[in-house]
Every structure is written in C-alpha cells, then in structure tokens.
N, C-alpha and C. Protein backbone atom coordinates (compact mmCIF):
# COMPACT_ATOMS: atom_id res chain seq x y z
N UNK A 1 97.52 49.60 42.41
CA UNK A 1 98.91 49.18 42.41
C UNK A 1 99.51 49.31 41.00
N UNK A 2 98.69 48.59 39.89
CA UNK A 2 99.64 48.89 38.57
C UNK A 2 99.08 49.73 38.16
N UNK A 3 98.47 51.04 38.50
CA UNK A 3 98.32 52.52 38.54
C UNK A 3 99.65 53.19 38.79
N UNK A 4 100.21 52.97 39.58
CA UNK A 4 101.16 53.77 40.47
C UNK A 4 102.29 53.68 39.50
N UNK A 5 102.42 51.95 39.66
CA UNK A 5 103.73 51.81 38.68
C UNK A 5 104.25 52.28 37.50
N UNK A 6 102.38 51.90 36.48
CA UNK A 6 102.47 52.38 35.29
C UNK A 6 102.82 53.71 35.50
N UNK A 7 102.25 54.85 36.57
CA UNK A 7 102.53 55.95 36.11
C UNK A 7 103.94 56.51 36.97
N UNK A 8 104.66 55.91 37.40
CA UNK A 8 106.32 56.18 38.07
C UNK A 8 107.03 55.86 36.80
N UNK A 9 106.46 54.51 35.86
CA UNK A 9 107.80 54.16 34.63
C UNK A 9 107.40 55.14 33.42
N UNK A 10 106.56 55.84 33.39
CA UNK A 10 106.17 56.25 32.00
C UNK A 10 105.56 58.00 32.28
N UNK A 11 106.47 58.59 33.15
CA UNK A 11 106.24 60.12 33.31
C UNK A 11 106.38 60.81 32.27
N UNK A 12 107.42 60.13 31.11
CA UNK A 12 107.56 60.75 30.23
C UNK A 12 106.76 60.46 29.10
N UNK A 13 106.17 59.64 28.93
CA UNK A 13 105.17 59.22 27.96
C UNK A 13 104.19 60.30 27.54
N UNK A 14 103.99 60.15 26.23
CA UNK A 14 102.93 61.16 25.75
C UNK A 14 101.80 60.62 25.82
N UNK A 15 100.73 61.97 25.96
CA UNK A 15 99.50 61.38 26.31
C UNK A 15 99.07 59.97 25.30
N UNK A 16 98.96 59.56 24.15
CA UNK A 16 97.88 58.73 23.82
C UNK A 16 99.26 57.33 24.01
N UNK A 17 100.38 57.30 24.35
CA UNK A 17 101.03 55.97 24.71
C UNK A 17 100.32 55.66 26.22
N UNK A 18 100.50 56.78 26.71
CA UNK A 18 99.85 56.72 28.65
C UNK A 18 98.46 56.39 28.24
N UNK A 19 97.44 56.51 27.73
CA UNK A 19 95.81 56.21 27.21
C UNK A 19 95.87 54.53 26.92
N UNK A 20 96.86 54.13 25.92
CA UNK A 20 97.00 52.93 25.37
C UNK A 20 97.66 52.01 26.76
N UNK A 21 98.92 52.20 27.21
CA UNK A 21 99.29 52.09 27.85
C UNK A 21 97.83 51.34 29.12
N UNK A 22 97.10 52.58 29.70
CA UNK A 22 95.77 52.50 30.74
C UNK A 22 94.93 51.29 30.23
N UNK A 23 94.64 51.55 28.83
CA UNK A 23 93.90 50.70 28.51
C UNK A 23 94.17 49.05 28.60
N UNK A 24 95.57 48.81 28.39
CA UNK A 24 96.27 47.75 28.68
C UNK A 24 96.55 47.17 30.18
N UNK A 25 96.30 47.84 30.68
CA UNK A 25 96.41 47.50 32.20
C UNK A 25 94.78 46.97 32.42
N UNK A 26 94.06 48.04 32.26
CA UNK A 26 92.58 47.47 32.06
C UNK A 26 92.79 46.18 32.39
N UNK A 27 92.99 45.68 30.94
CA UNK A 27 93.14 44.28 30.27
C UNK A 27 94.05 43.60 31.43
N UNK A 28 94.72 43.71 31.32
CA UNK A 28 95.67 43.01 32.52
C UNK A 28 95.06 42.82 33.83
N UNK A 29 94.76 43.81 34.33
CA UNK A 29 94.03 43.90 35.80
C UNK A 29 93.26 43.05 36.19
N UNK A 30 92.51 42.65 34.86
CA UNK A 30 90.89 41.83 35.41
C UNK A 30 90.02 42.76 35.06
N UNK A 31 89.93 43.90 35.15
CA UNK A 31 88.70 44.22 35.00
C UNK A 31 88.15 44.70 33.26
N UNK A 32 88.74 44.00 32.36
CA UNK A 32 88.41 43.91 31.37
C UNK A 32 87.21 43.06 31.37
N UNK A 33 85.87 43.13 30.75
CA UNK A 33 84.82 42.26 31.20
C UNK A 33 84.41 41.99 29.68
N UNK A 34 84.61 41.98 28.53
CA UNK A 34 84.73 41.29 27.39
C UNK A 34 85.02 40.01 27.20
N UNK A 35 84.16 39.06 26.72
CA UNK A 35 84.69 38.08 26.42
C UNK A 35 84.94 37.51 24.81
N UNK A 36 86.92 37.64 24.54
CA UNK A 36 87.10 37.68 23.48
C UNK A 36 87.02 36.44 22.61
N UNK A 37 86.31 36.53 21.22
CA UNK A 37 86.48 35.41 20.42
C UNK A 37 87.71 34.90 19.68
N UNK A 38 87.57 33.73 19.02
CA UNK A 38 89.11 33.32 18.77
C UNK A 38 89.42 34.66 17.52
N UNK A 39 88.42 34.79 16.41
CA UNK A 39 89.49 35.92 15.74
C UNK A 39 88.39 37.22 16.16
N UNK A 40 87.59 37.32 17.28
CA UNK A 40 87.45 38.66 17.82
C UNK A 40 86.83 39.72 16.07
N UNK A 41 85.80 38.94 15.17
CA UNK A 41 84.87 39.82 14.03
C UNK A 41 84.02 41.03 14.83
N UNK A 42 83.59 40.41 16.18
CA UNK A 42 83.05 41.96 16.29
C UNK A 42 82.97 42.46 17.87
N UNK A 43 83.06 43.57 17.92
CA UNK A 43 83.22 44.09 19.09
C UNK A 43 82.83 43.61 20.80
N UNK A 44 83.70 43.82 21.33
CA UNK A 44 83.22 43.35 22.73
C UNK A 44 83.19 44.42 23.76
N UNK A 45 82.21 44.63 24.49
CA UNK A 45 81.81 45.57 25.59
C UNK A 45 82.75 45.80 26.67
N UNK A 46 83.53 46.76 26.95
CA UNK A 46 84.30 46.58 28.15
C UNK A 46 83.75 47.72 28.80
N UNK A 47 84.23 47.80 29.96
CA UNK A 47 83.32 48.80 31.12
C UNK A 47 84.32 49.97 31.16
N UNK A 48 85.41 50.01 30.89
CA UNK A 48 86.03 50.89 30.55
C UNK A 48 87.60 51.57 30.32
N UNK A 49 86.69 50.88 29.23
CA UNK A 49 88.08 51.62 28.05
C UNK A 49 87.41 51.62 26.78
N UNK A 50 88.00 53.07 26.03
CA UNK A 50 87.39 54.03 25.01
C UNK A 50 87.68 55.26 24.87
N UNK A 51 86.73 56.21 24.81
CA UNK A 51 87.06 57.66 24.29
C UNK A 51 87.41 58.05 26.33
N UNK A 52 87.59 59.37 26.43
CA UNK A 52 88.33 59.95 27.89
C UNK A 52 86.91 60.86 27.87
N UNK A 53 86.99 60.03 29.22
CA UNK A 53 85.72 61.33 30.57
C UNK A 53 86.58 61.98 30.92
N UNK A 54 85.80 62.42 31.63
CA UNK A 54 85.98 63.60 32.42
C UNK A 54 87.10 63.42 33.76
N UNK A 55 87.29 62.34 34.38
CA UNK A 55 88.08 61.81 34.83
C UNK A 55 89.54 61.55 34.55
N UNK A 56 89.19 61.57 33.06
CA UNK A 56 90.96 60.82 32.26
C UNK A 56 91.24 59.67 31.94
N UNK A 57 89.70 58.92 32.64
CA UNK A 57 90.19 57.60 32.44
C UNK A 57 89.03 57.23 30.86
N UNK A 58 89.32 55.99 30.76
CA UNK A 58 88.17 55.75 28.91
C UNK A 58 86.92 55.73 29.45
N UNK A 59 85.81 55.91 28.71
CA UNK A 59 84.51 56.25 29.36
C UNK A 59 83.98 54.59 28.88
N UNK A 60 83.18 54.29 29.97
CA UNK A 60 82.10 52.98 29.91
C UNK A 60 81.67 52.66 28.75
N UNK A 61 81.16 53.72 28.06
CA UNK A 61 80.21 53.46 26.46
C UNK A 61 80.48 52.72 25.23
N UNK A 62 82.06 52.97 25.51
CA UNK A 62 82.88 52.48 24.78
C UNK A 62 83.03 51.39 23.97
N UNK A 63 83.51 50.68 22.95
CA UNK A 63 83.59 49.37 22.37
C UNK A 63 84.85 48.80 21.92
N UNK A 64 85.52 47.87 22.16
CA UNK A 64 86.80 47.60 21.55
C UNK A 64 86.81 46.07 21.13
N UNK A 65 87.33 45.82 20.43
CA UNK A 65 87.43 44.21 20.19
C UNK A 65 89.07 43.64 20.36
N UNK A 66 89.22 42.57 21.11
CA UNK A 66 90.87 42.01 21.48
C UNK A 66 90.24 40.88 21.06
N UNK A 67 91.41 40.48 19.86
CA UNK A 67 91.96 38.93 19.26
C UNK A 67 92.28 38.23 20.36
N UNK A 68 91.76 36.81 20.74
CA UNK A 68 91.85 35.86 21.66
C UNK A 68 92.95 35.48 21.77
N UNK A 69 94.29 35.70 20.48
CA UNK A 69 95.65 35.55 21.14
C UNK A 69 96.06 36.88 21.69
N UNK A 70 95.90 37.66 21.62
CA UNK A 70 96.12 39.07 22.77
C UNK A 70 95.58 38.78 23.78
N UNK A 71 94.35 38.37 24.10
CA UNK A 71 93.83 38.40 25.55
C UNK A 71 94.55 37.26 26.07
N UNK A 72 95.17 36.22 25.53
CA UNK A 72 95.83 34.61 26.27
C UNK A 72 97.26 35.28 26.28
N UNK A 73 97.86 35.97 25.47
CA UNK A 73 98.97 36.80 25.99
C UNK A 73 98.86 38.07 27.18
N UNK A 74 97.82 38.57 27.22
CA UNK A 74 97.56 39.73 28.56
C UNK A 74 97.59 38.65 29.81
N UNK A 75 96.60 37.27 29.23
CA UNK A 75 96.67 36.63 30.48
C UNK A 75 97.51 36.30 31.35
N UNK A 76 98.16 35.57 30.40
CA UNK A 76 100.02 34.76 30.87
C UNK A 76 100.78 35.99 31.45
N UNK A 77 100.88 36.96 30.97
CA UNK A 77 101.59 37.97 31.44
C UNK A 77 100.92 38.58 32.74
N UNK A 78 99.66 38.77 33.03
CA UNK A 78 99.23 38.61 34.43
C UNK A 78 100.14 37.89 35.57
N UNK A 79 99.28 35.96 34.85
CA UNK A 79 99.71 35.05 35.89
C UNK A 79 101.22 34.93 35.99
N UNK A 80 102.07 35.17 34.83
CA UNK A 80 103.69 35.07 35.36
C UNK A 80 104.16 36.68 36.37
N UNK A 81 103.16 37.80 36.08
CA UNK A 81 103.71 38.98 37.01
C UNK A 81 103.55 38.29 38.44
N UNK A 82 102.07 37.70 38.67
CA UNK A 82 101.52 37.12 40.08
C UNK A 82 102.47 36.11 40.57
N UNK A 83 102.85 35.25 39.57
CA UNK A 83 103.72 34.40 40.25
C UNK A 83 105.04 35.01 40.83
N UNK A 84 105.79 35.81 40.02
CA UNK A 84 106.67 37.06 40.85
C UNK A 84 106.66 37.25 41.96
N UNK A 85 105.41 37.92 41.60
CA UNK A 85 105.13 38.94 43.13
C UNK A 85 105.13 37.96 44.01
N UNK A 86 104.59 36.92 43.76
CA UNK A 86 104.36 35.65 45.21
C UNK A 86 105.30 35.20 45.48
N UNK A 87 106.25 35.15 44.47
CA UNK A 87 107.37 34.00 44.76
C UNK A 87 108.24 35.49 45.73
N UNK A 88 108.30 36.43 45.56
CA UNK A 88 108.85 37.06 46.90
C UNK A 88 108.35 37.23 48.35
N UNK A 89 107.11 36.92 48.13
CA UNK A 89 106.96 36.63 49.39
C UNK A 89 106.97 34.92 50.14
N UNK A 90 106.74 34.10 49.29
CA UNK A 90 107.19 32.99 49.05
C UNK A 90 108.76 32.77 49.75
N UNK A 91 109.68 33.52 49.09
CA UNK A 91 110.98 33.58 49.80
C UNK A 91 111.54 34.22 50.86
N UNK A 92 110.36 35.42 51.29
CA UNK A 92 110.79 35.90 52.39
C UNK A 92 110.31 34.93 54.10
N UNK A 93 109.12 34.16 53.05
CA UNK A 93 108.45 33.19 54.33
C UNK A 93 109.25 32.10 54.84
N UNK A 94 110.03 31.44 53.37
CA UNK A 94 111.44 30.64 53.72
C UNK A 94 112.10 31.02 54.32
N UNK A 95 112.71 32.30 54.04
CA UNK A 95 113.67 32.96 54.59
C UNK A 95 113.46 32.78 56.02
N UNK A 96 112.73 33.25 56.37
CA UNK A 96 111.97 33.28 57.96
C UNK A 96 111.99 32.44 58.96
N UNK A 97 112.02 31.33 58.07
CA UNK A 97 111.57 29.82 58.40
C UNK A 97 113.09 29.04 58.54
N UNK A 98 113.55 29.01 57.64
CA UNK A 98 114.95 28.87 57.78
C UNK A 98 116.14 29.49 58.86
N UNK A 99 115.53 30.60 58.99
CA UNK A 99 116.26 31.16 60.29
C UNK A 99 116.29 30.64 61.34
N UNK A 100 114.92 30.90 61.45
CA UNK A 100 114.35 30.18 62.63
C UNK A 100 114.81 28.59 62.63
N UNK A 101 114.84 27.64 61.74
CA UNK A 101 115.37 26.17 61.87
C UNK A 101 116.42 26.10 61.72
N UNK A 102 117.51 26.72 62.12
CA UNK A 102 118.45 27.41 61.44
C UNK A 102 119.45 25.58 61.91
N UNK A 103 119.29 25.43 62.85
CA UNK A 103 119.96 24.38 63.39
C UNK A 103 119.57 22.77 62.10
N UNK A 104 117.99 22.72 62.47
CA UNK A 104 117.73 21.72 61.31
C UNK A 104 118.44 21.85 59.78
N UNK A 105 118.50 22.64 59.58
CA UNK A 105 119.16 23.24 58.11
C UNK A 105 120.69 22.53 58.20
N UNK A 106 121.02 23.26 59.37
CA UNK A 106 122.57 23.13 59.44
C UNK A 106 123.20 21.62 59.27
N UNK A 107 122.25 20.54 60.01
CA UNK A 107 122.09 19.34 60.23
C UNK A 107 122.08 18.81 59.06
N UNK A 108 121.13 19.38 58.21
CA UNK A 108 120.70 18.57 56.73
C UNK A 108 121.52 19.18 56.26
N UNK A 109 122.51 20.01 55.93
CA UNK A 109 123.58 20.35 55.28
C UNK A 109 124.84 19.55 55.59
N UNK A 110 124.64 19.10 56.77
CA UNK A 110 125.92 18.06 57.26
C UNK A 110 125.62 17.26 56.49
N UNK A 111 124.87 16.47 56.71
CA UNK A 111 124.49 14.94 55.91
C UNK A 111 124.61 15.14 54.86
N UNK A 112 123.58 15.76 54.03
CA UNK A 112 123.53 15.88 52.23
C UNK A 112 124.41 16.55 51.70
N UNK A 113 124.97 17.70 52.07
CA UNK A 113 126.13 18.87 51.42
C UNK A 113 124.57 19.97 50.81
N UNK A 114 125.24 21.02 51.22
CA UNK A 114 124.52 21.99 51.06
C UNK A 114 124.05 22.04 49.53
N UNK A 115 122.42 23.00 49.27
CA UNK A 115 122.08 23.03 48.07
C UNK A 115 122.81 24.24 47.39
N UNK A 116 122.97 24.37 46.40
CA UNK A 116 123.42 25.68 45.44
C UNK A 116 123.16 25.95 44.34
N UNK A 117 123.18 27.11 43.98
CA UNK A 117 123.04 27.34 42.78
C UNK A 117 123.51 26.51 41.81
N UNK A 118 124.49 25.64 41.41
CA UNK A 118 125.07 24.41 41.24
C UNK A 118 124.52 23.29 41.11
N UNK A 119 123.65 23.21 42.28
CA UNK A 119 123.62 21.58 42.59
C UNK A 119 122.90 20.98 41.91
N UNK A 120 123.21 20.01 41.56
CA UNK A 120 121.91 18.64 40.65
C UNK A 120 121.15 18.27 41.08
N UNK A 121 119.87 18.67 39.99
CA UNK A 121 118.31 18.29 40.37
C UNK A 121 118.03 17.01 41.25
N UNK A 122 118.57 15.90 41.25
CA UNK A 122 119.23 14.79 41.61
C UNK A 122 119.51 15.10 43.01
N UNK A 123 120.73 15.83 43.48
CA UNK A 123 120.86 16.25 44.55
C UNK A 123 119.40 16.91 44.82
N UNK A 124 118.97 18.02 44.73
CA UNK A 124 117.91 18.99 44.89
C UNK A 124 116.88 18.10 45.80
N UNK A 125 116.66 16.81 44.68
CA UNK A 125 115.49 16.18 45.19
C UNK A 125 116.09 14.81 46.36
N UNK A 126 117.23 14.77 46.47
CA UNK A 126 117.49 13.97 47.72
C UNK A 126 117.60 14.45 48.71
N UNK A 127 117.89 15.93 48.90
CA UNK A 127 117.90 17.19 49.91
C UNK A 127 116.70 16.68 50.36
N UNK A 128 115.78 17.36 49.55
CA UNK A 128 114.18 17.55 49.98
C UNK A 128 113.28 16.45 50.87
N UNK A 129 114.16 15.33 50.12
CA UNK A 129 113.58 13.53 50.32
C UNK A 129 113.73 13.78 51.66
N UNK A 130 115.15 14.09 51.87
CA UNK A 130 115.71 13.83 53.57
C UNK A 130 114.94 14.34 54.23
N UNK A 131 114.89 16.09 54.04
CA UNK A 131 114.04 16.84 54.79
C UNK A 131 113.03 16.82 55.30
N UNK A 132 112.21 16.01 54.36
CA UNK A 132 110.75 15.58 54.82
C UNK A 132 110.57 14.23 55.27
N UNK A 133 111.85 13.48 55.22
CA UNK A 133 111.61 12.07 55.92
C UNK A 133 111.76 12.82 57.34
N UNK A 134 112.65 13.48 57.51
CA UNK A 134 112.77 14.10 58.91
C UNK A 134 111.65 14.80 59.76
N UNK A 135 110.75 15.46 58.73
CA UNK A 135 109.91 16.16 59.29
C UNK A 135 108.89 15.61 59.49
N UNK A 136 108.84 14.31 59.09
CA UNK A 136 107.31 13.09 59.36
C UNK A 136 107.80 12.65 60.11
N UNK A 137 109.04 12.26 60.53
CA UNK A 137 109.47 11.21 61.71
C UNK A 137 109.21 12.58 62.89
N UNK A 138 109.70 13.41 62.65
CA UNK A 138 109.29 14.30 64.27
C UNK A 138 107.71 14.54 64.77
N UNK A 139 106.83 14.48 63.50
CA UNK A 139 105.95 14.74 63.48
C UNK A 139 105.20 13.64 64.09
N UNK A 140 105.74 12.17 63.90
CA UNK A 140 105.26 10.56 64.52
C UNK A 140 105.58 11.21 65.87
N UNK A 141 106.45 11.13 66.07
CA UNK A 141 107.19 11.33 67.38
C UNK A 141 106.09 12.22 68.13
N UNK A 142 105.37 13.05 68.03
CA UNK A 142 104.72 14.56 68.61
C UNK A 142 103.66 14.02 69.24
C-alpha cells in the first residue's frame, strides 16, 4: 500500500530521493527491525535497507543507524497516518449507522438542537449524555 502511493506522488523523483524516500517507508512500515538507541553511537541491523540488489530494493547486509528521536518521529507519523485511515472508516460506519437510525437522530435533534461544527463541547457532551441514556433505557427495556 505505501508502495503504490509512494510511487504515484514521486514519479518524478530522482533515483537516490526515490532510494531514501524507500528506505523511509521501510522505517515507517514496521518492518524496520533495528532497535534504535537514544543517541544511536553504533549501527543497527535492518533487514533491508542499504546498498540496491538486484531487485531495486536495499539489500539485507546492510547497516544503518536512526537517532531514537527519528525513529519516535517515524513512529508518531505512522500512528497519526493509522489513525486517518481509521477515522474514515470510522465515519463511514457512523455514517451507516446514522442512516439507518435516522429517526433516533432526528428525535435527539428535537430535544438537544442539533450538533455542529459550532457547537460547545458542553453541548457535544450533553448530546452524547442523552444519547446513551436513551440507548440503556431501550436496552433495559429488550
């Protein structure tokens, strides 16, 4: 997946930005298997990334060392891409869901006044209060 991407945004890239570039995804991906020290004095083993096989991609043999604030920055930048990606599907499952309750919604919009881009956290969380007092009382009820 961040194969594809990397190589749709960066067609124009010259080879050793696209190399650096690979190697950074590495890192990103997970499958960087180094474990970096805080100031990273000496090299750490990664499975691959380094000089180019035959493939194109960095060969196994390889050695590189990443400063432990680079690797806690590759990290974060992982987990905030993942949270992204989730939070769209995250919203398409609402989405879904909301349709479908489309009536309950409508209901809790009578009572509370609809949420918005606008509305106060305050509001936000008395919305929610309602919502789920509602959804335990149906749930007694069942």
């Amino acid at each position: 997946m961040y194969e594809n991407v990397l190589s749709a945004s960066v067609n124009n890239a010259d080879r050793i930005q696209l190399k650096w570039l690979k190697c950074y995804l590495l890192i990103i991906s997970g499958k960087y298997t180094g474990t970096p020290s805080p100031l990273s004095p000496s090299p750490s083993p990664v499975s691959s990334v380094g000089s180019q096989g035959s493939t194109g991609m960095p060969s196994p043999s390889s050695i590189i060392s990443i400063p432990q604030r680079i690797h806690q920055m590759a990290a974060n930048h992982v987990s905030i891409t993942n949270s992204i990606l989730h939070s769209y599907d995250y919203w398409e499952m609402a989405d879904n869901l909301a349709k479908e309750n489309q009536d309950f919604f409508n209901d809790l919009d009578a009572l509370m006044g609809p949420v918005t881009l606008h509305s106060s956290m305050e509001h936000l969380v008395q919305y929610i209060q309602q919502g789920l007092h509602w959804i335990r009382r149906r749930a007694q009820l069942s």
